[in-house]
C-alpha atoms as a PDB file:
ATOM      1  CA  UNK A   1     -18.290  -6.609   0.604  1.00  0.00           C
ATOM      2  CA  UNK A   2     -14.661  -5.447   1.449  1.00  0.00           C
ATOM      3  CA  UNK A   3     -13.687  -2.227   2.532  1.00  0.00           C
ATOM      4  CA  UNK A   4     -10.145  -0.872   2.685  1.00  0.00           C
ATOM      5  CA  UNK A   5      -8.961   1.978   4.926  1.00  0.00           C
ATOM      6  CA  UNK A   6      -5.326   3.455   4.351  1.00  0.00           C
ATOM      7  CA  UNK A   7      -3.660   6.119   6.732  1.00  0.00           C
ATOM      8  CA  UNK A   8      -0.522   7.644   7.700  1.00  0.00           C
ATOM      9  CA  UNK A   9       0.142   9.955   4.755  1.00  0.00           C
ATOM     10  CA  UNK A  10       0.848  13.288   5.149  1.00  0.00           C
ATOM     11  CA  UNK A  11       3.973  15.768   4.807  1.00  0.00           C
ATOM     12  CA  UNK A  12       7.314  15.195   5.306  1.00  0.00           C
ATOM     13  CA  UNK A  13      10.658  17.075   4.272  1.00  0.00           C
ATOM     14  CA  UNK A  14      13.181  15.094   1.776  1.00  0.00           C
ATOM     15  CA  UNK A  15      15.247  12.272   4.061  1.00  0.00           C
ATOM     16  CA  UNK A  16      12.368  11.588   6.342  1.00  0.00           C
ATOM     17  CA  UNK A  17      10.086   8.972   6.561  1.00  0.00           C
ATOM     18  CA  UNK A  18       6.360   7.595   6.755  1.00  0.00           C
ATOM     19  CA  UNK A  19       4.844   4.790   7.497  1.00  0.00           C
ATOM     20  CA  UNK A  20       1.349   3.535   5.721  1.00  0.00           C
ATOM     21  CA  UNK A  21      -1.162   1.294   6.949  1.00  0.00           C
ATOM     22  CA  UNK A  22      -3.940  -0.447   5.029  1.00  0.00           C
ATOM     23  CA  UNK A  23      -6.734  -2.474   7.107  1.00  0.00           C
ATOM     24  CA  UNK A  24      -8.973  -4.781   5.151  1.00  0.00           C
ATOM     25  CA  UNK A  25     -12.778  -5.203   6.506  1.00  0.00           C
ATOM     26  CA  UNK A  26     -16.118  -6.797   5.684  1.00  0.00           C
ATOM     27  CA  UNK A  27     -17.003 -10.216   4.001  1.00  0.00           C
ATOM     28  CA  UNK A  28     -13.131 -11.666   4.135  1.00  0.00           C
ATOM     29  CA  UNK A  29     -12.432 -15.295   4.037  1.00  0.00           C
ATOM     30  CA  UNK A  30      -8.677 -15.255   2.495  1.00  0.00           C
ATOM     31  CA  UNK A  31      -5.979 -12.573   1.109  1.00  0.00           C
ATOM     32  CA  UNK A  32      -3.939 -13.156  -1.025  1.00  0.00           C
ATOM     33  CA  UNK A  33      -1.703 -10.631  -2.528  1.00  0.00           C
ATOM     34  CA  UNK A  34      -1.686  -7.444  -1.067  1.00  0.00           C
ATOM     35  CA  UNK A  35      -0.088  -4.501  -2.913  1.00  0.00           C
ATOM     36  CA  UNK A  36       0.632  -0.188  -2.467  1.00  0.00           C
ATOM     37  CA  UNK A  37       0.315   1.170  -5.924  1.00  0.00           C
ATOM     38  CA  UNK A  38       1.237   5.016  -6.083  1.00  0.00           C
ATOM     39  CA  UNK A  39      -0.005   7.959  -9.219  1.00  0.00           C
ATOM     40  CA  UNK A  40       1.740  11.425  -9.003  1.00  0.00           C
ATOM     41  CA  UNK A  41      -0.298  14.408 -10.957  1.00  0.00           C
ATOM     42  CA  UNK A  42      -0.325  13.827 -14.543  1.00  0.00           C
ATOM     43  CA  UNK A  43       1.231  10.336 -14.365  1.00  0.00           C
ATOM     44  CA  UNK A  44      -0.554   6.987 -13.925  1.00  0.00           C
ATOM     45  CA  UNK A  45      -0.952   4.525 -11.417  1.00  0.00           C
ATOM     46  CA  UNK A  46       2.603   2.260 -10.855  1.00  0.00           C
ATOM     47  CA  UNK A  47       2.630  -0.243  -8.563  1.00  0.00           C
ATOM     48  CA  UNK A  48       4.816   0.424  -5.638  1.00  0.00           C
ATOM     49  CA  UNK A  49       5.483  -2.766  -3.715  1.00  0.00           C
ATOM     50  CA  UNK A  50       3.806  -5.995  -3.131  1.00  0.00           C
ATOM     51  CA  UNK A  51       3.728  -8.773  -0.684  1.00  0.00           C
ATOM     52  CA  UNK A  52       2.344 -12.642  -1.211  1.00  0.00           C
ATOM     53  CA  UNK A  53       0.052 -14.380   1.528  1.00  0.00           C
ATOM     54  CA  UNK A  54       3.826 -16.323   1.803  1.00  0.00           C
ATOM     55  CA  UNK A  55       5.191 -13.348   2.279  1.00  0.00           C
ATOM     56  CA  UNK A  56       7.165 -13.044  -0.976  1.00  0.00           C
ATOM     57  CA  UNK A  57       8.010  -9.124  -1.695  1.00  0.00           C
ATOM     58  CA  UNK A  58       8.696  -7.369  -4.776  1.00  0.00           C
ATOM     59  CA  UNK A  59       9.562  -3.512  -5.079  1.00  0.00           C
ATOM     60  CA  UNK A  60       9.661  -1.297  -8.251  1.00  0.00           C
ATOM     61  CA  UNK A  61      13.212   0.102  -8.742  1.00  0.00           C
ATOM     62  CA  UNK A  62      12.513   3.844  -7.451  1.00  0.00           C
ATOM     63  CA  UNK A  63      12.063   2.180  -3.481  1.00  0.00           C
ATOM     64  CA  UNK A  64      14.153  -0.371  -3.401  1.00  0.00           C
ATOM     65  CA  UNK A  65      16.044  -0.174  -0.047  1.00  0.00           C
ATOM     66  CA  UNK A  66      14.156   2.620   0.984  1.00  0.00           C
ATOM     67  CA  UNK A  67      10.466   1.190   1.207  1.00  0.00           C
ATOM     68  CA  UNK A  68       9.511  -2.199   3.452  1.00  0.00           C
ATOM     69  CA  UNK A  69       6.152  -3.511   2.980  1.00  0.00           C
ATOM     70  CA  UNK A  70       5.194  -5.917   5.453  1.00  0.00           C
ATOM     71  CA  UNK A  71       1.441  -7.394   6.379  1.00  0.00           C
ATOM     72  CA  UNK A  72      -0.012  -9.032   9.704  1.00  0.00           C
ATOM     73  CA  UNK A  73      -2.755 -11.601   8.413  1.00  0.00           C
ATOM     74  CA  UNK A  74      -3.826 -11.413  11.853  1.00  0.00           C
ATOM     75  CA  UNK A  75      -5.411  -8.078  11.442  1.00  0.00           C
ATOM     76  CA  UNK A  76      -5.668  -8.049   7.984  1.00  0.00           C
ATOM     77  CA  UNK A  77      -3.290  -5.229   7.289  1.00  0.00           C
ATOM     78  CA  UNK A  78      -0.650  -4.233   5.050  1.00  0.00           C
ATOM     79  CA  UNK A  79       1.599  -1.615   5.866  1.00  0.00           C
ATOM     80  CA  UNK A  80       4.344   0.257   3.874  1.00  0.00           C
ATOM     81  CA  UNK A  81       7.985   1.606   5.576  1.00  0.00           C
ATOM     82  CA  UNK A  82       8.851   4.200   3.920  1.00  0.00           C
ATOM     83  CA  UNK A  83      12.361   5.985   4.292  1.00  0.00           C
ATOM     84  CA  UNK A  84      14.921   8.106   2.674  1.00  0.00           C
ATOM     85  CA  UNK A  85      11.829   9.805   0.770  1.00  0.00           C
ATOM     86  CA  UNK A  86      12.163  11.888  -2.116  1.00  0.00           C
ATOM     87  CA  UNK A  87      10.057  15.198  -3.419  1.00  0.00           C
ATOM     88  CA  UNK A  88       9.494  12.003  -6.342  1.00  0.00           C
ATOM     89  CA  UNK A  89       8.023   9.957  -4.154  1.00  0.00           C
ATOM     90  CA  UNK A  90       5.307  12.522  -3.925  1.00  0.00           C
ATOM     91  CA  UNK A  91       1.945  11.207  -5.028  1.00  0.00           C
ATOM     92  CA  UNK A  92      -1.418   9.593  -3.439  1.00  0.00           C
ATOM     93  CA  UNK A  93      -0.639   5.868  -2.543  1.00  0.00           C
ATOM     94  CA  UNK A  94      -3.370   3.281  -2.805  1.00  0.00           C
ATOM     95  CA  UNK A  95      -4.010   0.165  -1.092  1.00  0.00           C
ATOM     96  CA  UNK A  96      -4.866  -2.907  -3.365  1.00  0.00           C
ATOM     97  CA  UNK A  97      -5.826  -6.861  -2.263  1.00  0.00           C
ATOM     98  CA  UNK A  98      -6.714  -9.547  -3.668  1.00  0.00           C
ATOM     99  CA  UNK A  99      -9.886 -11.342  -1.428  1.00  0.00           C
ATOM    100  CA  UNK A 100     -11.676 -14.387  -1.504  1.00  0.00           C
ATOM    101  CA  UNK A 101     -15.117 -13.364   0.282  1.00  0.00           C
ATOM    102  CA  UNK A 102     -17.156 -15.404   2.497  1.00  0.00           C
ATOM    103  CA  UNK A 103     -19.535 -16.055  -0.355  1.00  0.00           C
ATOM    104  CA  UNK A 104     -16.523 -17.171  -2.185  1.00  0.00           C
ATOM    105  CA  UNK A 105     -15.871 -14.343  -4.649  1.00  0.00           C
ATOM    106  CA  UNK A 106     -12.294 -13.254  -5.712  1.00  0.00           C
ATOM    107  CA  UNK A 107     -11.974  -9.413  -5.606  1.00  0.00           C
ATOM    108  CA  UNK A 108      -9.421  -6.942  -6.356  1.00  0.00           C
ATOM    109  CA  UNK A 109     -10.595  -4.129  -3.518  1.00  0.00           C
ATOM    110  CA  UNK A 110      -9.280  -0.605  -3.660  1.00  0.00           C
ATOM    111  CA  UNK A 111      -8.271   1.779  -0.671  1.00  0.00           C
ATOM    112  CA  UNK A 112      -9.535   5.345  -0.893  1.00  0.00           C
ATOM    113  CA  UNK A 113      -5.933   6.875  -1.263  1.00  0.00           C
ATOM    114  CA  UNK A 114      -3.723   8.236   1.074  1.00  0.00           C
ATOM    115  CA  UNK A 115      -1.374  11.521   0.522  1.00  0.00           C
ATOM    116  CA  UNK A 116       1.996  11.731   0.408  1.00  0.00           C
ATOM    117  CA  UNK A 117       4.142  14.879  -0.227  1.00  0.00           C
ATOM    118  CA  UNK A 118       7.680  15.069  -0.018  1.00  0.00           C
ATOM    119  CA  UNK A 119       9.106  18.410   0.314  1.00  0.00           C
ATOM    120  CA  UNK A 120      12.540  19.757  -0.713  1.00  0.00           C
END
């Protein structure tokens, strides 16, 4: 079916910045939406930022002007700037899309979650 592979988490101090990447794989014929979603300890899953096949954006209020997502079709990736980060911003970030598949099923696909801790 579709697999989705996230990296580029890890640890940072307060101020710095991280950069995620999300490649999509397997039966893909078109993406649509593509999306970071984020869910601290105790808290649930928020979505983070999302970008439209067009290329539209939209950014919960916590990031904005901190985070950039951008995607390259081309590789089927999605990727997610992220600056200025705060000990909030601490959580394990997941990689959503939505995929047509070559036997022309639409699927919302999942990432296996990437880290992110923000240290003060």
């Amino acid at each position: 079916q579709v697999q989705l592979v996230e990296s580029g988490g890890g640890l940072v101090q307060a101020g710095g910045s991280l950069r995620l990447s999300c490649a999509a794989s397997g039966s893909i014929f078109r993406i649509y939406t593509m999306g970071w979603y984020r869910q601290a300890p105790g808290k649930q899953r928020e979505l983070v930022a999302a970008i439209s096949r067009g290329g539209t954006t939209n950014y919960t209020d916590s990031v904005k002007g901190r985070f950039t997502i951008s995607r390259d079709d081309a590789k089927n990736t999605v990727y997610l700037q992220m600056n200025s980060l705060k000990p909030e911003d601490t959580a394990v970030y997941y990689c959503n899309a939505a995929v047509v598949t070559t036997n022309d099923a639409l699927v919302s696909a999942w990432g296996q979650g990437t880290q992110v801790t923000v240290s003060s």
